[in-house]
Each structure stands twice: as C-alpha cells, then as structure tokens.
Protein backbone atom coordinates (compact mmCIF):
# COMPACT_ATOMS: atom_id res chain seq x y z
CA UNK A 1 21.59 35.95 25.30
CA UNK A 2 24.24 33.52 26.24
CA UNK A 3 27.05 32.68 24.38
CA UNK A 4 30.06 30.34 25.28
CA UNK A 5 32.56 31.40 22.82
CA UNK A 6 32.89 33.20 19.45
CA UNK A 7 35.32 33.59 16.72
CA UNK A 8 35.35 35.14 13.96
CA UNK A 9 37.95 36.13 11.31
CA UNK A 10 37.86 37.66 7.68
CA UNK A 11 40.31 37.36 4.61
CA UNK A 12 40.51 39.08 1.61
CA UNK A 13 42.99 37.84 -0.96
CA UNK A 14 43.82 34.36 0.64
CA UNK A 15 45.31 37.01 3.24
CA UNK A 16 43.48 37.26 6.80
CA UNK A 17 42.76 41.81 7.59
CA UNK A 18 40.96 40.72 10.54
CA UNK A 19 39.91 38.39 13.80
CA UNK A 20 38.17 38.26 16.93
CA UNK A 21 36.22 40.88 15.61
CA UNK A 22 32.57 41.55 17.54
CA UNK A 23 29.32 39.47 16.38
CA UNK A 24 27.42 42.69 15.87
CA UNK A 25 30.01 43.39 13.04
CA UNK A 26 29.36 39.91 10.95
CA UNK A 27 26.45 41.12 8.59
CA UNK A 28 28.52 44.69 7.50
CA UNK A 29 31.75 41.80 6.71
CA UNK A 30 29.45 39.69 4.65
CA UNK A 31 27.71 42.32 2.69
CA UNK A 32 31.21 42.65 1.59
CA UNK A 33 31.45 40.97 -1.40
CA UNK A 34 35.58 41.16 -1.69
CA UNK A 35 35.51 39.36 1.79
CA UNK A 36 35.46 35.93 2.74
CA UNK A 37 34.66 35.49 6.31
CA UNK A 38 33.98 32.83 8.96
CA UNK A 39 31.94 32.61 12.44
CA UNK A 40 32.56 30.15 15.20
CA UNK A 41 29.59 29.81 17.40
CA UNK A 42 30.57 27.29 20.56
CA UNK A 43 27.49 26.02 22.36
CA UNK A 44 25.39 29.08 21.29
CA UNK A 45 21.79 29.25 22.47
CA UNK A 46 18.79 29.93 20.19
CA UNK A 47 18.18 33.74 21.12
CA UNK A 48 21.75 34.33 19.58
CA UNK A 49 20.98 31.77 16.68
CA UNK A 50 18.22 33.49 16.06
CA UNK A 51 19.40 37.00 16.22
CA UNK A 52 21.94 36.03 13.64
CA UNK A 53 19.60 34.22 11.57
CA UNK A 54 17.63 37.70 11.50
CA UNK A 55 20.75 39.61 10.27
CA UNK A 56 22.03 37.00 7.69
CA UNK A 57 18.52 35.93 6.45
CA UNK A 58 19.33 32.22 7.56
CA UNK A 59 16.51 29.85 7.09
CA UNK A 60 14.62 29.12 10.63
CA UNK A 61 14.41 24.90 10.07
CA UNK A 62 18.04 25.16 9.60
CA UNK A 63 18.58 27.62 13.11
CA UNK A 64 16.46 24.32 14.39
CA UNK A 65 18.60 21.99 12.99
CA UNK A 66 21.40 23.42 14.36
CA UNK A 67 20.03 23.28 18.13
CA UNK A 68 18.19 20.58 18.23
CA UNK A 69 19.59 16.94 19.42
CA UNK A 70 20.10 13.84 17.73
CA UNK A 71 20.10 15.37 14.25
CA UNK A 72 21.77 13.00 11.56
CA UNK A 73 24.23 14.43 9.14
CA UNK A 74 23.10 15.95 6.36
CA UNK A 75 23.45 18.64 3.61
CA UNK A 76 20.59 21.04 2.75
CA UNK A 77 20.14 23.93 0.72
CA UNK A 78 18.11 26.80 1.09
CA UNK A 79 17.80 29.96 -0.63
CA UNK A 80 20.61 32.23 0.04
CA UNK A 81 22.70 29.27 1.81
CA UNK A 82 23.30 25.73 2.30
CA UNK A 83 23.23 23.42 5.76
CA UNK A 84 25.72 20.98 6.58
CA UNK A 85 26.03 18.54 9.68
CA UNK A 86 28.74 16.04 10.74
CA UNK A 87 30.17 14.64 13.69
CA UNK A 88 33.83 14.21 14.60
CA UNK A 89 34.88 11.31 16.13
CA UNK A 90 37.87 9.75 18.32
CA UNK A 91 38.45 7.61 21.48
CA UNK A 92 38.52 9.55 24.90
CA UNK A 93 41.60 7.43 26.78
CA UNK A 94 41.16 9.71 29.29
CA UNK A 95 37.84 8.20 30.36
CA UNK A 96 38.84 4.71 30.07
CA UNK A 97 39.34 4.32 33.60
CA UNK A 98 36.13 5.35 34.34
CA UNK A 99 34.41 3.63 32.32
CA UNK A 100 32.66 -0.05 33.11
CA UNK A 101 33.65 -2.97 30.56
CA UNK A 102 30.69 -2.63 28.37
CA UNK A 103 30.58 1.46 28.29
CA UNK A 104 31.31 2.78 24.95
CA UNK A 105 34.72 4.68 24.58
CA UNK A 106 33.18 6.73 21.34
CA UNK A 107 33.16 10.06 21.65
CA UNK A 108 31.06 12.35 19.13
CA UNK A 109 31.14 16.06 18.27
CA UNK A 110 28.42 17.35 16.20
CA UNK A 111 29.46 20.30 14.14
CA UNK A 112 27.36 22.36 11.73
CA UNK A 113 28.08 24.97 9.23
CA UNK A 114 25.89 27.85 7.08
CA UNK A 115 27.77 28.23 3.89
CA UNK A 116 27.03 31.80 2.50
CA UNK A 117 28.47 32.70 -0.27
CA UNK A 118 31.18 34.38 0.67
CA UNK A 119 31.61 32.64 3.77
CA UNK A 120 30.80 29.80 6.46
CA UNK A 121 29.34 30.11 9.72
CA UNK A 122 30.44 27.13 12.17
CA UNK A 123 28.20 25.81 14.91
CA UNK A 124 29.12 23.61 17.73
CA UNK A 125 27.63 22.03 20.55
CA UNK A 126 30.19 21.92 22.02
CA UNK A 127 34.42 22.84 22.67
CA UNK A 128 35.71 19.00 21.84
CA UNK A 129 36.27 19.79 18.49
CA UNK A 130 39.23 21.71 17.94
CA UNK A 131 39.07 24.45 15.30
CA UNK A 132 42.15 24.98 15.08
CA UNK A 133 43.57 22.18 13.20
CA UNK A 134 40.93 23.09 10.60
CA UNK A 135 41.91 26.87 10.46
CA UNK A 136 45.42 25.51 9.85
CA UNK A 137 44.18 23.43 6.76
CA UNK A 138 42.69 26.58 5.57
CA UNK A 139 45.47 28.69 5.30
CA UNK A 140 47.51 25.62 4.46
CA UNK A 141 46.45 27.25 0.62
CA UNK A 142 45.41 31.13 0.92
CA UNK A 143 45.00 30.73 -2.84
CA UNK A 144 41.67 28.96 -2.11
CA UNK A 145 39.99 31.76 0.40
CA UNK A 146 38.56 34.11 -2.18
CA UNK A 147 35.34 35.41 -2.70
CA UNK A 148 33.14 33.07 -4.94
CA UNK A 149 34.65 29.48 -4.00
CA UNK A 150 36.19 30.17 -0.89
CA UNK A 151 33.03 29.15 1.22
CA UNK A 152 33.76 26.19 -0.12
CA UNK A 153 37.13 26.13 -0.01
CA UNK A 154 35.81 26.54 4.05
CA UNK A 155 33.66 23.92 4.00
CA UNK A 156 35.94 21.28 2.31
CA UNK A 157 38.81 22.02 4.91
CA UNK A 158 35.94 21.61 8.12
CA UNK A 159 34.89 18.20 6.41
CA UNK A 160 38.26 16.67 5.79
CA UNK A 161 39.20 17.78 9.08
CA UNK A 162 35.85 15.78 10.42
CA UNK A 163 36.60 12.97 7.62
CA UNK A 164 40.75 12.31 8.72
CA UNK A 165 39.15 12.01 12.58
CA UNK A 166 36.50 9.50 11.63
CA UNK A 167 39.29 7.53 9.63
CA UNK A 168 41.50 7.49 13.04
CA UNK A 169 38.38 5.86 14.72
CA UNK A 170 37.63 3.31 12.15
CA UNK A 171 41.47 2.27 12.34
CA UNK A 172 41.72 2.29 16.46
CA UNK A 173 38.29 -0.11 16.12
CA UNK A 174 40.11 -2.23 13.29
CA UNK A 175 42.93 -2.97 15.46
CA UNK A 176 41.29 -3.74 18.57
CA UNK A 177 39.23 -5.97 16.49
CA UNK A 178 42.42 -7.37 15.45
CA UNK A 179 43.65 -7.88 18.88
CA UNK A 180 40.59 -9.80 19.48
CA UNK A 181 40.90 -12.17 17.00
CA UNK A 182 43.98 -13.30 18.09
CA UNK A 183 42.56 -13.42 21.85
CA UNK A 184 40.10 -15.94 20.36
CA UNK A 185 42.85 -18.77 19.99
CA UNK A 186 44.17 -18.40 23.80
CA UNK A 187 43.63 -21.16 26.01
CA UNK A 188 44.23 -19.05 28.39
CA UNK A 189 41.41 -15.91 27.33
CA UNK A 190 38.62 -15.66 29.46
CA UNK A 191 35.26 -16.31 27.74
CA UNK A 192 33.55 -14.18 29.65
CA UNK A 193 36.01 -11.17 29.06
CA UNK A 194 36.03 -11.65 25.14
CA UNK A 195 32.03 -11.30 25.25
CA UNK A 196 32.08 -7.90 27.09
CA UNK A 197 34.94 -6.90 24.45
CA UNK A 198 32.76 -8.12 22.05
CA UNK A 199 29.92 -6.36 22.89
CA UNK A 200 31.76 -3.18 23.72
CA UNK A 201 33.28 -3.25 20.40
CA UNK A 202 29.97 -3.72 18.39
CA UNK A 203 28.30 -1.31 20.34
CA UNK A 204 30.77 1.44 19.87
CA UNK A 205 30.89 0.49 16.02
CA UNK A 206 27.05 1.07 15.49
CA UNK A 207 27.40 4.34 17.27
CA UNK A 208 30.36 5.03 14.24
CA UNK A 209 28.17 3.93 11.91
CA UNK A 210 25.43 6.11 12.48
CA UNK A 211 27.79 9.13 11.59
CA UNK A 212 30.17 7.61 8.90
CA UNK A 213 27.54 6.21 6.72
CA UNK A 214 25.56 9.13 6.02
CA UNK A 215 29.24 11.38 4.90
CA UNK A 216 28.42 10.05 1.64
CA UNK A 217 25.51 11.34 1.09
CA UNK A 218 26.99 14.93 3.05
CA UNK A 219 29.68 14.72 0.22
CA UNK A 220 27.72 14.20 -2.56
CA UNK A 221 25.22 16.89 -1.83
CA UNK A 222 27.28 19.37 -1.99
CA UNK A 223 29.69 18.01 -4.80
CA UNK A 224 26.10 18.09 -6.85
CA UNK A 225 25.20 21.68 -5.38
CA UNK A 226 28.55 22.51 -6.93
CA UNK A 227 27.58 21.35 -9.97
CA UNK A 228 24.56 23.88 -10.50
CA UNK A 229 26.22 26.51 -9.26
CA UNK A 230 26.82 29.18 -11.97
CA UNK A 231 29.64 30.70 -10.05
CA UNK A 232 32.13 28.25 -8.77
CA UNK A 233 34.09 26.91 -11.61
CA UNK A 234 37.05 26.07 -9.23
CA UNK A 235 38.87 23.19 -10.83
CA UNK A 236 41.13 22.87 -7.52
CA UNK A 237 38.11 22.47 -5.47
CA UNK A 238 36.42 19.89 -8.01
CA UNK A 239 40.05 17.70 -7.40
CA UNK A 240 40.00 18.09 -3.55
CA UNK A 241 36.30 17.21 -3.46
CA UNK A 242 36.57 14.06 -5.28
CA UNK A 243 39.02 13.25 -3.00
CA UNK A 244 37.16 13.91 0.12
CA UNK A 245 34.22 12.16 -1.62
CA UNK A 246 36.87 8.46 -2.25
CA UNK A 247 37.32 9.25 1.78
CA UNK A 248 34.59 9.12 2.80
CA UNK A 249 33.43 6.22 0.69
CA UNK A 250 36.51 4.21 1.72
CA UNK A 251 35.44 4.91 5.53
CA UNK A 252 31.76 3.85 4.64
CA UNK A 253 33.07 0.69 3.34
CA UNK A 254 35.65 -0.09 5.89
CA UNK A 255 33.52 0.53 8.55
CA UNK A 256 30.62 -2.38 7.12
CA UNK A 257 33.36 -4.10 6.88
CA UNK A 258 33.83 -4.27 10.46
CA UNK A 259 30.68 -4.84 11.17
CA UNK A 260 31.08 -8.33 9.20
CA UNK A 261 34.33 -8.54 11.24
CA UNK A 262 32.78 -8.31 14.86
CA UNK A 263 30.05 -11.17 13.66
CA UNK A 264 32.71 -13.42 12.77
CA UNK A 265 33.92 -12.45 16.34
CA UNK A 266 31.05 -13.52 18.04
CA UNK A 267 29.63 -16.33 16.10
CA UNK A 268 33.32 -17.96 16.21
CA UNK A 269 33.23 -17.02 19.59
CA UNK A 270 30.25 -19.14 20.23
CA UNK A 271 31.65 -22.07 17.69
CA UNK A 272 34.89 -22.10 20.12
CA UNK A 273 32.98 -22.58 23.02
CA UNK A 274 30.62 -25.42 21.50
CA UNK A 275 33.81 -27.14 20.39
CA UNK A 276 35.62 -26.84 23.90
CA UNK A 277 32.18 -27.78 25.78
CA UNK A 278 32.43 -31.20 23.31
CA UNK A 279 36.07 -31.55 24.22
CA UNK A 280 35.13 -31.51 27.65
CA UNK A 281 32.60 -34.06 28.10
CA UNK A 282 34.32 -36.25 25.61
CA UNK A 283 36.95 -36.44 27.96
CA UNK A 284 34.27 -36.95 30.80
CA UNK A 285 33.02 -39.50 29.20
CA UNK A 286 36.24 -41.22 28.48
CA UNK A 287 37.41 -41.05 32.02
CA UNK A 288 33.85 -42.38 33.00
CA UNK A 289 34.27 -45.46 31.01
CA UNK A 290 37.65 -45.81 32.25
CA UNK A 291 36.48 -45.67 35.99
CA UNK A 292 33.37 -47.94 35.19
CA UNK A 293 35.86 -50.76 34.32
CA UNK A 294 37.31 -51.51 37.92
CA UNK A 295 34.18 -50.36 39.41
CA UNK A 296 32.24 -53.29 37.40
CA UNK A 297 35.43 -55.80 38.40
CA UNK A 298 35.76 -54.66 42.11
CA UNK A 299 32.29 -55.32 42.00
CA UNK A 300 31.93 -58.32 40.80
CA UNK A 301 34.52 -59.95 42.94
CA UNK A 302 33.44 -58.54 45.82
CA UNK A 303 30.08 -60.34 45.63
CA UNK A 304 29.08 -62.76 48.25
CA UNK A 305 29.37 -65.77 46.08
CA UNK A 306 32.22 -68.30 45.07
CA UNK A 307 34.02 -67.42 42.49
CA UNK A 308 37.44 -68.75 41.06
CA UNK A 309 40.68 -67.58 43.49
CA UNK A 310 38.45 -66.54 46.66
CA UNK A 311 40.30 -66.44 49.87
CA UNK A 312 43.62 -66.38 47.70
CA UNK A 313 46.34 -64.53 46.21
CA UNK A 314 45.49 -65.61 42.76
CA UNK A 315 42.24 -64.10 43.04
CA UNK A 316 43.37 -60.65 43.89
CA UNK A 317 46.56 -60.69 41.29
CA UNK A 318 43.38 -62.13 38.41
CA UNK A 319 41.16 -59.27 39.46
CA UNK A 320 44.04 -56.51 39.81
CA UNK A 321 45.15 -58.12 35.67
CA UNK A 322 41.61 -57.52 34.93
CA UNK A 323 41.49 -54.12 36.22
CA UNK A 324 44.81 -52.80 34.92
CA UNK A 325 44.43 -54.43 31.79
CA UNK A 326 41.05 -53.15 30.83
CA UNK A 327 41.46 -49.43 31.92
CA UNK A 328 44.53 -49.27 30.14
CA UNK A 329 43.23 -50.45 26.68
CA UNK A 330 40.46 -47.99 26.99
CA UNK A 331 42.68 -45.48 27.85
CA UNK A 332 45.32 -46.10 24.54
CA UNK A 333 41.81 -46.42 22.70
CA UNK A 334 40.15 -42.78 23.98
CA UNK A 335 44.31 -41.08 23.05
CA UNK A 336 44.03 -42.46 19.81
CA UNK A 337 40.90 -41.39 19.36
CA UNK A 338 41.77 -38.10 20.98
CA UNK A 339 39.11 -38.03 23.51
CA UNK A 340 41.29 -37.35 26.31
C-alpha cells in the first residue's frame, strides 16, 4: 500500500481533541457519534482506497470515482454517504517561462470528498491544493463542527475554498481579456501576437469552463440533499449555502460571459485586419493612379512622332505642367477622399 500523505484530525464541541492521528484509528473515531472528524488522503492509491472503503462501508463506484481520471464534478449520494468532486483552479506564473505562446497557463486540482455523517473524508490527486487555507475556514466558526451538520459544515468550507479560487481565475482571464482589447486599437500590436493571445486565452477559458459550469449543479445537489435530510436543520448552514450557491452561479455566468468576450476578440480581430488590408490597397491604388499619370505623359512625348514643342524648351516645361499638374490633382482628390 502506498500512500503520499495523510491527515487526519477530530473535534468534538467545535473544539479539535486530536490530529495526525494513524489511519488504522479512523473507523473507531467515526463510530463515535459525539465526534466530527476529517481524513486527508494526498495521491492515495486504490489498495488504501479500498481498504478504507472496507472499514467505512464506502460505496466501490465512488472509490472509482475518486481514482479514476478525467472525472467531471459532480455530487452523488449513496447509502450511508454522499460523493462530491471539484477542481481548484489558479494560474501557475511560475511556469510561464516555460511555457510556448499558445500553452495553457491553467492549472487544475481535482479534489474529492466522502461526506459521512459525522464527518468528511478528502481525496486528492495531488499536493497543489493547499488544505490549509480550508482548515482555517473551518475553525474560522467552531460553532459549526458538531456532530449532525458539521460534515457539512466541512464540506461547505472545502467548496468555498475551491469556489473563491475559481473566482480568482475567472478575474485574472477577465483582465487579460481586457488588456487585449485595448491591444486591438494599437497600430503598433502585432497581428500575429494578438492571435496566439487569442487563442491562448480561449483555450485556457474552455479548460475553466469545463470545471466552473458544472459547480452549479455540485451546489445544488447537495443544497437539495439537505433538504431531505431529517437531521440537519442548521439554519446557519442553509444561509452560507445559498451563498455559495449565488457564487457559484455568478462564476457560471461570468465565465460565458467571457466566452462571448474572446469572440468579439477574434471576430474584431479579423474585421481590423479586413479594414487595414482595404486601407492598404486603397492607398496602392491611389499611388498607382498617381504614377500612371507621368508614366502615360512621359510616354506620350517620348514617342517618335512630331508633336507640338519637340526639340524645345516649351515642350519639356508643357509636358513637366502636364505632369505636375495632373499628379497633384489626383493626389488632393485621393486626401480628400482619404485614400492615402
């Protein structure tokens, strides 16, 4: 059995009476009933899953769930306990440099949790995702870790940890999103570096999608499993879940809004380059007509044949008249017209 890292603690009272204590020791502190106690399996493999699963009666598609790869989040319940998955989110600047121009800068952290009920078992795949910050919103309000609701109590801190980190990623997308916009309007910009931002950008912001969308549902499963429950009548919880469930419908909402946002992007992108290309070869064509004037006269009077002013001065000061004359009405013609 391998195992990268465990921890465990127990409370009783809103009061922690224990921590670090060994895995063999987690099914005596749940048959506790005056205990509320929580697991932290980093990176665990399935012998140990399993193992556990055997002690705590834990469903076996869940144990899979938990393991496997790829899994979307969701919220499940089974008899005895419910399933949760989620995936924390943020920008790794410290891979940036690394990186090539159209490599996503998303980083994702799945994390799952067994809710018992009297306490949560955490699963990750891997150590990106601090705990810690979560065990501080926990005891943040030791009112809230009591038998009965205090799984949930759990389970709403690991979420709006998860939730706050996903609302940090939507808002580093937004303004870089932002700063493109603006980039848009440059003369200077490079066309070919706003495409690979572009495309960076929309790439990293379906790989956000594909975690933020599906919090809703998360939410609302367990807001309704709340519901049927005969047992947790918590009115605190029933405030803090509403609120987690207006986060995570706000990031849902922002973050299809963005999408909208990087299609304006590129489709103005494309617009801008259309409307330079025809500012270009109006010019061209302005300057063409401009040349083709002296070229026509030059020609002409160059001709083998007699024509008024040959063999004098006259003939070059007409032509020269001619030439000046007719490039520079075409010229005050294209500026007005603002072709050149």
């Amino acid at each position: 059995m391998t195992l990268n890292l465990v921890r465990t603690r127990v409370w009783r009272d809103g009061e922690c009476v224990g921590k670090d204590f060994p895995l063999a020791d987690v099914s005596e502190k749940v048959r506790d009933e005056n205990a509320l106690v929580w697991v932290d399996l980093c990176d665990p493999d399935h012998e140990c899953l399993t193992e556990l699963a055997n002690e705590l009666l834990l469903d076996p598609n869940a144990i899979e769930d938990a393991v496997a790869r790829g899994e979307r989040p969701k919220a499940t319940r089974y008899a005895g306990h419910a399933f949760v998955t989620a995936y924390a989110t943020w920008f790794d600047a410290d891979d940036v440099s690394t990186l090539g121009v159209l490599d996503s800068r998303l980083r994702l952290s799945r994390v799952s949790a067994f809710v018992l009920s009297n306490g949560i078992i955490t699963v990750r795949r891997d150590d990106r995702f601090d705990m810690s910050q979560v065990v501080e919103r926990w005891e943040e309000d030791p009112a809230l870790l009591t038998p009965g609701s205090g799984a949930l109590a759990l389970l709403h801190g690991l979420l709006d940890a998860v939730v706050d980190g996903q609302f940090e990623t939507i808002e580093t997308i937004d303004d870089a999103i932002e700063a493109l916009e603006e980039g848009l309007f440059d003369e200077s910009a490079r066309t070919k570096e706003i495409q690979q931002r572009t495309y960076r950008l929309r790439k990293e912001l379906v790989q956000l999608r594909r975690v933020v969308l599906p919090m809703r549902e998360v939410v609302g499963a367990v807001i309704r499993g709340r519901a049927e429950s005969e047992h947790d009548r918590s009115p605190v919880l029933d405030s803090l879940y509403t609120d987690l469930y207006d986060h995570v419908t706000r990031a849902a909402e922002w973050t299809e809004s963005l999408r909208d946002m990087v299609v304006t992007v590129f489709e103005t992108n494309l617009s801008l380059q259309d409307a330079r290309l025809n500012t270009v070869m109006k010019k061209l064509t302005g300057w063409a007509a401009i040349i083709a004037v002296p070229t026509a006269v030059t020609g002409w009077f160059g001709q083998n044949v007699l024509f008024p002013g040959v063999g004098q001065v006259s003939g070059t000061v007409v032509s020269t008249v001619v030439i000046v004359t007719s490039a520079s009405l075409l010229y005050v013609l294209f500026r007005r017209r603002d072709w050149l």
